[in-house]
C-alpha atoms as a PDB file:
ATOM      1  CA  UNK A   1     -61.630 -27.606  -9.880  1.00  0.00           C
ATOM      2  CA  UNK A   2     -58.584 -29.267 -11.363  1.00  0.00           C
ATOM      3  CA  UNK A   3     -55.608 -27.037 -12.824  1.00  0.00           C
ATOM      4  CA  UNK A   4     -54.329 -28.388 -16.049  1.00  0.00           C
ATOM      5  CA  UNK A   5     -50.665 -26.950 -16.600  1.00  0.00           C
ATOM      6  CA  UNK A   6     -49.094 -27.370 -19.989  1.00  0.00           C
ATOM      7  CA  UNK A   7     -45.220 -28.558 -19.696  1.00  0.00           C
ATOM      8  CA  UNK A   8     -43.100 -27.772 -22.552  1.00  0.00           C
ATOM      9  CA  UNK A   9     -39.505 -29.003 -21.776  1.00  0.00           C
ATOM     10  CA  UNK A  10     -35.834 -27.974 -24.134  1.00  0.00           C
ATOM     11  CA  UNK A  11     -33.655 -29.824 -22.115  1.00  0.00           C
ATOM     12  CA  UNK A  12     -31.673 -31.800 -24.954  1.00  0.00           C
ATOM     13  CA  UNK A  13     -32.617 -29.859 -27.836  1.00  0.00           C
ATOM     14  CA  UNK A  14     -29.932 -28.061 -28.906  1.00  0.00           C
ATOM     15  CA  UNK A  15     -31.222 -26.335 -31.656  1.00  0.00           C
ATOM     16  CA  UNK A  16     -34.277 -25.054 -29.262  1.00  0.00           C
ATOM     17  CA  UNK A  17     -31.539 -23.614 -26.542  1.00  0.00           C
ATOM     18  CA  UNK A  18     -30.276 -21.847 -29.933  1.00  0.00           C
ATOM     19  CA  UNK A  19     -32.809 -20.067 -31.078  1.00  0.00           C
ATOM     20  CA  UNK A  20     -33.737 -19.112 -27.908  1.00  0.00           C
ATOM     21  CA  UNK A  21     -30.317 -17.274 -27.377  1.00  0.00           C
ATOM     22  CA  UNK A  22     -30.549 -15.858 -31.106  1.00  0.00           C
ATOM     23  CA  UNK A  23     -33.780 -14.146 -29.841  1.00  0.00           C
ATOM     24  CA  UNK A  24     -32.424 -12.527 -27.158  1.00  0.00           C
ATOM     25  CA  UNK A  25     -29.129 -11.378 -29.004  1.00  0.00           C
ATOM     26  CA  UNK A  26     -31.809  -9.884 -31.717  1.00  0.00           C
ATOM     27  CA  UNK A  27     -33.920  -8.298 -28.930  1.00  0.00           C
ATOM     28  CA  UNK A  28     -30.600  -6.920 -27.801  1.00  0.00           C
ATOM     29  CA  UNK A  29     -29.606  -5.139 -30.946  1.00  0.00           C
ATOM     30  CA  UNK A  30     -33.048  -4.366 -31.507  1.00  0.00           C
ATOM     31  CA  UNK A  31     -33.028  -2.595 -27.958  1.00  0.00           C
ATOM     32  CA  UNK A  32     -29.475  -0.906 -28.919  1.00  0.00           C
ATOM     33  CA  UNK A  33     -30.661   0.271 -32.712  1.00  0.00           C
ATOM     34  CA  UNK A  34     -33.679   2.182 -30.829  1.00  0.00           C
ATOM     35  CA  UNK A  35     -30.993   3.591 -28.143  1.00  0.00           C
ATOM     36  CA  UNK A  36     -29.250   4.861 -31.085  1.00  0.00           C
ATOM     37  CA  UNK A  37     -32.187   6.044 -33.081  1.00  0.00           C
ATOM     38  CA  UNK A  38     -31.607   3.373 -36.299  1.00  0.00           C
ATOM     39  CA  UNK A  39     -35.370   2.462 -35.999  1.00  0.00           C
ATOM     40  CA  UNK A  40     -35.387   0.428 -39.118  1.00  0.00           C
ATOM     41  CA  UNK A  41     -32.679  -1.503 -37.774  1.00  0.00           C
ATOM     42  CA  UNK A  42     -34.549  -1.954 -34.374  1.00  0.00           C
ATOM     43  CA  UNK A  43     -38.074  -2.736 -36.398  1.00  0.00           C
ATOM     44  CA  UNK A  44     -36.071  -5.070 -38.306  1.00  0.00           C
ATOM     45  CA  UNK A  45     -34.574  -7.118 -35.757  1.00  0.00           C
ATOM     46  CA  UNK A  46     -37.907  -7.078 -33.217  1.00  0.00           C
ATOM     47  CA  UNK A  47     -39.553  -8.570 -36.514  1.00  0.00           C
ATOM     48  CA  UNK A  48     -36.668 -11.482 -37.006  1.00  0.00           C
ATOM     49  CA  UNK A  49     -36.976 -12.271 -32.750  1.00  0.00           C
ATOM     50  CA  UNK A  50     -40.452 -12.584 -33.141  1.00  0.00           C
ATOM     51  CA  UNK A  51     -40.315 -14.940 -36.970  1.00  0.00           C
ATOM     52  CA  UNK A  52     -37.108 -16.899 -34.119  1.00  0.00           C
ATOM     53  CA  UNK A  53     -39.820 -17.334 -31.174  1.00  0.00           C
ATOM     54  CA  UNK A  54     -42.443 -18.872 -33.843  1.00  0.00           C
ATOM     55  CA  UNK A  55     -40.227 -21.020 -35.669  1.00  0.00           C
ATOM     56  CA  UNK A  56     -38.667 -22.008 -32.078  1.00  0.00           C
ATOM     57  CA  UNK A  57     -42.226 -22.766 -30.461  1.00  0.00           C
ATOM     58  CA  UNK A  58     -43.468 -24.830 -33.555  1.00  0.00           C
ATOM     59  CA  UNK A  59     -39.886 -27.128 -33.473  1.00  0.00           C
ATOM     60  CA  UNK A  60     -40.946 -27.887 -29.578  1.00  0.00           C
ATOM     61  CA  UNK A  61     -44.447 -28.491 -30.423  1.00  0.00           C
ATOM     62  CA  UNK A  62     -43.997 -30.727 -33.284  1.00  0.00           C
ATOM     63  CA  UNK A  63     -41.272 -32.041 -31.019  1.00  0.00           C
ATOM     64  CA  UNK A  64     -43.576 -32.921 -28.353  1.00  0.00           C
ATOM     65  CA  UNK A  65     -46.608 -33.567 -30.335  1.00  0.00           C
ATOM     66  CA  UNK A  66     -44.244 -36.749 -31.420  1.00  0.00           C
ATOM     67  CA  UNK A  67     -44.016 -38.000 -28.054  1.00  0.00           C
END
């Protein structure tokens, strides 16, 4: 039986490597409002990481679905 990996490569894409690193700075103040018991805050920015991730995946799909 055959393994079928899918490959998604950034590598160039600097708008890709950029919302990748605004997720994890909104993970990180997500992970410091909690710390500090702002949980709207925290809610808030674990829901704008997760709108970042989808809008970053669909740009490399698109991207690749292009190729």
């Amino acid at each position: 039986m055959e393994r079928t990996t899918m490959e998604i490569t950034t590598t160039g894409d600097p708008v890709a490597i950029a919302l990748a690193a605004l997720a994890v700075g909104l993970f990180a103040v997500a992970l410091i409002a909690m710390s500090t018991d702002r949980l709207t805050a925290a809610g808030m920015s674990f829901l704008a990481a997760s709108l970042v991730i989808y809008l970053r995946e669909n740009r490399v799909a698109d991207r690749n679905a292009e190729e």
